[in-house]
Protein backbone atom coordinates (compact mmCIF):
# COMPACT_ATOMS: atom_id res chain seq x y z
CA UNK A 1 0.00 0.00 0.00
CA UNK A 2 1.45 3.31 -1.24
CA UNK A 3 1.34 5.87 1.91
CA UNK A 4 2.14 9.41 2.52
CA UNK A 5 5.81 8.31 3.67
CA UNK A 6 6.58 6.48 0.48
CA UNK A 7 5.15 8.66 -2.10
CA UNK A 8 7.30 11.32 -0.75
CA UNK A 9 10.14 9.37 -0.83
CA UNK A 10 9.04 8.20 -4.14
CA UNK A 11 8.54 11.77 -5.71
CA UNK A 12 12.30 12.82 -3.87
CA UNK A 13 13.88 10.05 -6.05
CA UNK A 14 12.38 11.67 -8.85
CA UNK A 15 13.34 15.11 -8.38
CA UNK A 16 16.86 13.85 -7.33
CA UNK A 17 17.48 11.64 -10.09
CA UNK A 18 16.69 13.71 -13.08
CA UNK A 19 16.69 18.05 -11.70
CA UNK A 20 16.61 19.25 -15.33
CA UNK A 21 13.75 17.45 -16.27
CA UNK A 22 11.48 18.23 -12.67
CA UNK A 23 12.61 22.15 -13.00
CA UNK A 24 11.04 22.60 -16.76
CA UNK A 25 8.32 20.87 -15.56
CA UNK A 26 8.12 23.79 -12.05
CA UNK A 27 8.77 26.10 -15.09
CA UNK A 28 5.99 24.73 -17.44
CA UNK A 29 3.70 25.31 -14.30
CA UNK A 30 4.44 28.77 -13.60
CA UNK A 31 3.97 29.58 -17.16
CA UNK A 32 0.80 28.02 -17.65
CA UNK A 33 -0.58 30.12 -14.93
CA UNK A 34 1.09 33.45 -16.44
CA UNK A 35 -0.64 32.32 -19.85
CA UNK A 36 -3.56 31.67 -18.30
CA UNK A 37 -3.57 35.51 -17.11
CA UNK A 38 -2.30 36.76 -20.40
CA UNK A 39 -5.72 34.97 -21.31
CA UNK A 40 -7.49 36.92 -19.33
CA UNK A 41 -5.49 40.23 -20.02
CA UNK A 42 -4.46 40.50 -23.55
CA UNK A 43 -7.22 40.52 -25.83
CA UNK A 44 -4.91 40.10 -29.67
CA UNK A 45 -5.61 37.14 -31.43
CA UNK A 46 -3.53 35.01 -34.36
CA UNK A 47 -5.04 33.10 -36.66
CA UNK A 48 -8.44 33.54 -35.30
CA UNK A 49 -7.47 32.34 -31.65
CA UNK A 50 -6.28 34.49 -28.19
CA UNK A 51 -2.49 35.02 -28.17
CA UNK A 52 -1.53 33.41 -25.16
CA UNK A 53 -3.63 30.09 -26.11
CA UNK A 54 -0.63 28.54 -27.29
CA UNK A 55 1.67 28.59 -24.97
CA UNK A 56 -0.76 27.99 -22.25
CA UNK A 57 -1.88 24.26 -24.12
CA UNK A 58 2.01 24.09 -24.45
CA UNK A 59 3.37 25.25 -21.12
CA UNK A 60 0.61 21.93 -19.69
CA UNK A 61 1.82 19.47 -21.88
CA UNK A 62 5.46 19.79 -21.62
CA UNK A 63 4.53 20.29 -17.60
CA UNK A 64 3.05 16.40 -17.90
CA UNK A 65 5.47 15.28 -20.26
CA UNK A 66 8.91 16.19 -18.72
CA UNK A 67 7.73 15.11 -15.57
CA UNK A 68 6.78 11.69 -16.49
CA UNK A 69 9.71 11.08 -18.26
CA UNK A 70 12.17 12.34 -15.32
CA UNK A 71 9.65 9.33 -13.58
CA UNK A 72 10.82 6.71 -16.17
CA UNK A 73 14.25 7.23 -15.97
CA UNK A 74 14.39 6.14 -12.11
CA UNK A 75 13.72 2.85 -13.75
CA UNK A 76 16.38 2.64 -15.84
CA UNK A 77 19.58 0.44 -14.34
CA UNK A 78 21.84 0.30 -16.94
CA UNK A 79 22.45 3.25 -19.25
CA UNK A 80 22.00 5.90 -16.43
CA UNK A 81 24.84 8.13 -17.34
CA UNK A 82 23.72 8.02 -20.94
CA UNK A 83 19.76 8.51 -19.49
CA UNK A 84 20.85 11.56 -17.31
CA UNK A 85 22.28 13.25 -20.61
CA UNK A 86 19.03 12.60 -22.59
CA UNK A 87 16.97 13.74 -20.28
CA UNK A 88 18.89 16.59 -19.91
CA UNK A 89 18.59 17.46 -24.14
CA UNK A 90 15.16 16.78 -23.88
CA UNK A 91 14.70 19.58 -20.93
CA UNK A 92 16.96 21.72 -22.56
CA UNK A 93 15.03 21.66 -26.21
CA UNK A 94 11.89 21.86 -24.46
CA UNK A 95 12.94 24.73 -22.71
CA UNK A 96 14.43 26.36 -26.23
CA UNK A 97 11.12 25.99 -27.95
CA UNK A 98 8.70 27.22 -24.99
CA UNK A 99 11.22 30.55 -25.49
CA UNK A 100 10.77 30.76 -28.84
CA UNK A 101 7.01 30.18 -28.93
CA UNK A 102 6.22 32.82 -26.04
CA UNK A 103 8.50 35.26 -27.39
CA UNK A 104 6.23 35.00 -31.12
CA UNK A 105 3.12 35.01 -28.86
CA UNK A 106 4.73 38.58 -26.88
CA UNK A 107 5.21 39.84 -30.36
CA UNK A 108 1.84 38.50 -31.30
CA UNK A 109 3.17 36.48 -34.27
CA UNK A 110 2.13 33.14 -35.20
CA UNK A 111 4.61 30.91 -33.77
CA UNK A 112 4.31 27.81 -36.81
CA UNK A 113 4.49 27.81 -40.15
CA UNK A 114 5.44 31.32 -40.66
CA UNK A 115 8.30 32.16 -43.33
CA UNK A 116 6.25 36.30 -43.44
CA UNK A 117 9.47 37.83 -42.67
CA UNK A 118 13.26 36.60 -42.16
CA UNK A 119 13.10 36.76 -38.31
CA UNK A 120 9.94 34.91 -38.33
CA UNK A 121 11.55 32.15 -40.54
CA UNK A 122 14.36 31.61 -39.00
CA UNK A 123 12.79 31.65 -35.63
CA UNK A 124 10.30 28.57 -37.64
CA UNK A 125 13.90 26.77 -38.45
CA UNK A 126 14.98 26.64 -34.96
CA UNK A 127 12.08 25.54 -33.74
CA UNK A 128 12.28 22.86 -36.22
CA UNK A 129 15.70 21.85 -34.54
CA UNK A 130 14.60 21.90 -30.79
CA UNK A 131 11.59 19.77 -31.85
CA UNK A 132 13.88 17.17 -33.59
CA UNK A 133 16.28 16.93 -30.49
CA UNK A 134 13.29 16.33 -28.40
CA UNK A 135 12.54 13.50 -30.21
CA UNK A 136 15.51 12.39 -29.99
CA UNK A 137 16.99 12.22 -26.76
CA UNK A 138 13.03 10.62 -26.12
CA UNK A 139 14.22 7.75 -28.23
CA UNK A 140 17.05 7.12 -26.61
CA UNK A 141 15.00 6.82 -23.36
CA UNK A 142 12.93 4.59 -25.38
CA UNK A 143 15.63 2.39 -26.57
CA UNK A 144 17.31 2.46 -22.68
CA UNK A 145 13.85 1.65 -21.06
CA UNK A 146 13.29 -1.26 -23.39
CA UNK A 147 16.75 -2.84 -21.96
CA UNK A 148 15.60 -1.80 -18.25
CA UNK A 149 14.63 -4.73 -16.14
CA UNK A 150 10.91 -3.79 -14.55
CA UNK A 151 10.43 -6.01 -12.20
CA UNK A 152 6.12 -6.53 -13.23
CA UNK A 153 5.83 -7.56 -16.76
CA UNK A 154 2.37 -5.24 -16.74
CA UNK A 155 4.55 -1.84 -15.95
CA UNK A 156 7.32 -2.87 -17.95
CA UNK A 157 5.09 -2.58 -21.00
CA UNK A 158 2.92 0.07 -20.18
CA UNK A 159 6.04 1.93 -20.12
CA UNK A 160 7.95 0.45 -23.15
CA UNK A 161 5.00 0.82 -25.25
CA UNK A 162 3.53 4.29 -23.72
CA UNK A 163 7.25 6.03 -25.09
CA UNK A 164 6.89 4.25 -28.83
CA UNK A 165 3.35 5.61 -29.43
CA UNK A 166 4.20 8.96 -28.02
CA UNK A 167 8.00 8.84 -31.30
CA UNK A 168 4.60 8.16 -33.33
CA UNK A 169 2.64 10.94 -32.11
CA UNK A 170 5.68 13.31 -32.07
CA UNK A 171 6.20 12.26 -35.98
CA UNK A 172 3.03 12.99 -37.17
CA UNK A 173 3.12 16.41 -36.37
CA UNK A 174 5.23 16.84 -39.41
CA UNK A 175 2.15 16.21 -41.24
CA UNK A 176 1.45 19.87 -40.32
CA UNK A 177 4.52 21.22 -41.87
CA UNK A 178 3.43 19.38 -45.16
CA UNK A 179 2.58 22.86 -47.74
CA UNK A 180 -1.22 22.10 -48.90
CA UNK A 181 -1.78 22.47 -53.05
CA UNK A 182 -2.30 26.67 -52.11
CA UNK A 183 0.88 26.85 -50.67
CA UNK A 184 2.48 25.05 -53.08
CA UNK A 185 1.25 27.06 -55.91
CA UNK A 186 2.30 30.41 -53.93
CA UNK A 187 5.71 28.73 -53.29
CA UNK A 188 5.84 27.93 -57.26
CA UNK A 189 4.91 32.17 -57.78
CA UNK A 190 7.37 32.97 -55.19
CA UNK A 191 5.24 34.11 -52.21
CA UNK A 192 6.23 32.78 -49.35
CA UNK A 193 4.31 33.14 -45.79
CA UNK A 194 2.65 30.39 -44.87
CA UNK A 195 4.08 26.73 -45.40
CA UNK A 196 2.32 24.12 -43.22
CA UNK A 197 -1.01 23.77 -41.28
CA UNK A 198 -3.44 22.69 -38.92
CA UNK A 199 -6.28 22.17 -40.60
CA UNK A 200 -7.29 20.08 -44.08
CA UNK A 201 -9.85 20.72 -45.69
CA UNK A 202 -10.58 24.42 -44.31
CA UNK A 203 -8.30 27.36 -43.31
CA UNK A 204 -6.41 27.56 -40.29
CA UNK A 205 -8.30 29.97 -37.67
CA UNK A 206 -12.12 29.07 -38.43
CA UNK A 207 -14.60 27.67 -35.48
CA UNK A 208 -12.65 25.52 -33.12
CA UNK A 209 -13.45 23.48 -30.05
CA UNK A 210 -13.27 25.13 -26.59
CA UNK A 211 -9.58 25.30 -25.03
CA UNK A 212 -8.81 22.84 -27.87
CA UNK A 213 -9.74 25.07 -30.79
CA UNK A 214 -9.22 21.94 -32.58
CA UNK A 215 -11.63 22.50 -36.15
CA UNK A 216 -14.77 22.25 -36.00
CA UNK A 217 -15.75 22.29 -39.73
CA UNK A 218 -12.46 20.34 -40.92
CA UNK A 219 -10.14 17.70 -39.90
CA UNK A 220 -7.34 18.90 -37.89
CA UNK A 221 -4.02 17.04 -37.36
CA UNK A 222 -3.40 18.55 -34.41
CA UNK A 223 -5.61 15.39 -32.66
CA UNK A 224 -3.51 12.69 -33.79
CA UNK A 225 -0.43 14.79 -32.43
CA UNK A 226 -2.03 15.38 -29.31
CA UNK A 227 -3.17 11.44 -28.86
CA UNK A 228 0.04 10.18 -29.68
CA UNK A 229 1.91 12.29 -27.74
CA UNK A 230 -0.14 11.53 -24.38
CA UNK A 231 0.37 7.88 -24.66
CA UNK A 232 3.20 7.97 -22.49
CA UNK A 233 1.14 9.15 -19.27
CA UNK A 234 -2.04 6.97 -20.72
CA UNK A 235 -0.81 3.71 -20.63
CA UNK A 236 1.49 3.40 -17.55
CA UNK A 237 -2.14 5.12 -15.91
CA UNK A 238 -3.72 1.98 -17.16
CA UNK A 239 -0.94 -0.04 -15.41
CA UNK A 240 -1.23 1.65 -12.55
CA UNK A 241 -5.14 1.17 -12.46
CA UNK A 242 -4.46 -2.38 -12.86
CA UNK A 243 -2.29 -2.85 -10.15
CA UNK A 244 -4.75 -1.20 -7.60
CA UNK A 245 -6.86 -3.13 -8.48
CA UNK A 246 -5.03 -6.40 -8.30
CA UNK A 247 -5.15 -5.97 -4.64
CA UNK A 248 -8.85 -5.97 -4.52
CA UNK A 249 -9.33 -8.72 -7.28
CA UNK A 250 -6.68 -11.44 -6.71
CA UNK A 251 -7.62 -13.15 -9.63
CA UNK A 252 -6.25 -10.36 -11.51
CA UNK A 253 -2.63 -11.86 -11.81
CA UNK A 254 0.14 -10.06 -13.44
CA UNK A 255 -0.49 -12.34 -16.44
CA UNK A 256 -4.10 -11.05 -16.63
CA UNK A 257 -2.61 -7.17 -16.32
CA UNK A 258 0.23 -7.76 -18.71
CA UNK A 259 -2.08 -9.20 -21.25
CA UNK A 260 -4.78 -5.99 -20.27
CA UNK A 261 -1.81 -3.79 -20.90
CA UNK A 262 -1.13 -5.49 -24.57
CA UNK A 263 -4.56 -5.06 -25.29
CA UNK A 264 -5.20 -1.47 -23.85
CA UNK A 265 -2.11 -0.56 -26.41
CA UNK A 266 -3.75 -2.19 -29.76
CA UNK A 267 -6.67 -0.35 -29.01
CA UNK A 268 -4.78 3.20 -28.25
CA UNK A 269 -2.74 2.55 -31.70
CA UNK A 270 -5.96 1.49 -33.52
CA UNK A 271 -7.40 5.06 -32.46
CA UNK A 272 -4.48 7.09 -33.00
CA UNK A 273 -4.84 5.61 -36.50
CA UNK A 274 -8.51 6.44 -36.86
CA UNK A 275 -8.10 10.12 -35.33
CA UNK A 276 -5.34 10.13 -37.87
CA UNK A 277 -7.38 8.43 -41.13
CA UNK A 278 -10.24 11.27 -39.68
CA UNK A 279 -8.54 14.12 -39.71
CA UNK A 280 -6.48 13.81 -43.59
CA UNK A 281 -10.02 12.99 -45.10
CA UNK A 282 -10.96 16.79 -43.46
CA UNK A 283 -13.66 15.40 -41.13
CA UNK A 284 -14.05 17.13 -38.01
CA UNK A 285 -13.77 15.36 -34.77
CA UNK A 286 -16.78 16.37 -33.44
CA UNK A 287 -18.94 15.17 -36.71
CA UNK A 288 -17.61 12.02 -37.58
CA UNK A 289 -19.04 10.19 -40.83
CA UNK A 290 -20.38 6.42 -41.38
CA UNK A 291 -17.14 4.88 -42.46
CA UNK A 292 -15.52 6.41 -39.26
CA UNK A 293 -18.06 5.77 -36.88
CA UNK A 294 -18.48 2.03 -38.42
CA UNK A 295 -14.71 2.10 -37.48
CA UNK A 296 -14.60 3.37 -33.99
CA UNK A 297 -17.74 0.82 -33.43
CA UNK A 298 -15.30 -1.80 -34.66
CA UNK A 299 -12.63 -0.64 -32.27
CA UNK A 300 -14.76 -0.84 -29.48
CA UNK A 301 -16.22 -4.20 -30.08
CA UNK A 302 -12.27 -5.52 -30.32
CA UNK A 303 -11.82 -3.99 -27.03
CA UNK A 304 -14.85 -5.97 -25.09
CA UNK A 305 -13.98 -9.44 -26.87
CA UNK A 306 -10.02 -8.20 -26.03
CA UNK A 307 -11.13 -7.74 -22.20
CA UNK A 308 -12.91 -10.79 -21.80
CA UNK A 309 -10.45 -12.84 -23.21
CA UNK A 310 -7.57 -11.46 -21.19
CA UNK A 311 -9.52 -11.82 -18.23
CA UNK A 312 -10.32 -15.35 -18.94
């Protein structure tokens, strides 16, 4: 049973073991709250949405993110030097980017996919570069976590499995940077402001979801990005669910959990792939089609005959 005494010791390991990664994450905090305030204060908008929208959804994911991943690498035994140093490029890109996104939103500049002016561009290219180390020193966690020995099979893949889905969702985000057939005739005239976007089907900045501001009347690839991304906190949750519940339900043996966690996976890939498949055919999330809610019917019927079978 996990008690005040041991989570405390728990969350000292963390913060001891990886500093970097636990201070962007203190930092990410503080920001969102300042963000949230520039919300409130600064009434500009770009591309149809509030100014400090940005790095407030940013500032809260790379809070989660760095945090969890200073968490994973107190289970890493052999490689920690090498974990340390990748942990430390992923804090330090992390950090580079957040800069370079709030200083566009202080401007009140659109912070992707803007080549309007020199500054602007190169300020796109560097961003380009932080992103890429990111990834990066993430998959060398990945490949360092894969050797680590965790000691219950059902962890072991939640967390192997939680960083390879979250590469994936980190890759297709280049899918944004993609120029649409507008951009590419504009690039072909010589015009170049805008390469790269949100949306398909409709142009970046129309009616959006609340906080999300995810499209409304098109698909938007920010919702694969996003899904893919949060794998990493998703599935070790589900492992962690499991586990509590283990003590409850004897009969749900690691075996049982392992082959939960497996199956909890399949399903999160098979709807990162439909979010995905939704959003380049330009269908909103919020009205899906036939063909996509014949799919995510599918999905879910794989997930009760999954369950019962791994709980057999």
């Amino acid at each position: 049973m996990t008690t005040p005494t041991t989570l405390n010791a728990s969350v000292a390991r963390v913060v001891r073991r990886h500093r970097p990664l636990m201070a962007l994450s203190a930092a990410m905090a503080a920001l969102a709250v300042a963000c949230a305030a520039g919300l409130l204060l600064d009434d500009r908008t770009v591309v149809g949405a509030p100014v400090w929208l940005k790095p407030f959804k940013f500032s809260l994911s790379l809070m989660v993110y760095s945090g969890t991943l200073a968490w994973m690498i107190t289970l890493i035994d052999r490689g920690r030097r090498l974990a340390h140093r990748a942990g430390t490029l992923v804090a330090v890109s992390a950090a580079g980017e957040m800069l370079l996104i709030v200083g566009q939103a202080a401007r009140g500049r659109p912070s992707h996919f803007n080549t309007t002016t020199p500054l602007d561009d190169a300020i796109l290219q560097a961003m380009g570069g932080t992103i890429t180390l990111l990834w990066a020193g993430t998959l060398v966690l990945g490949v360092l976590l894969f050797r680590a020995a965790i000691a219950d099979r059902a962890n072991r893949w939640a967390v192997r499995l939680g960083v390879v889905l979250s590469l994936v969702g980190m890759s297709l985000g280049g899918l944004m940077v993609l120029p649409n057939a507008e951009q590419r005739r504009a690039l072909e005239a010589g015009v170049d402001t805008v390469v790269g976007a949100h949306s398909v089907g409709v142009a970046d900045g129309g009616p959006g979801m609340p906080l999300t501001g995810w499209s409304t009347t098109g698909g938007d690839l920010r919702i694969p990005h996003f899904v893919g991304l949060h794998a990493l906190q998703v599935l070790p949750l589900l492992a962690l669910l499991l586990a509590v519940l283990a003590h409850r339900y004897p009969r749900l043996t690691e075996r049982r959990r392992t082959g939960l966690v497996l199956l909890g996976a399949a399903l999160f890939t098979g709807l990162l792939a439909l979010v995905t498949w939704q959003a380049l055919r330009g269908e909103p999330l919020v009205h899906p089609g036939a063909a996509t809610l014949a799919a995510a019917g599918l999905l879910a019927a794989a997930g009760v005959a999954g369950t019962a079978a791994a709980l057999r």
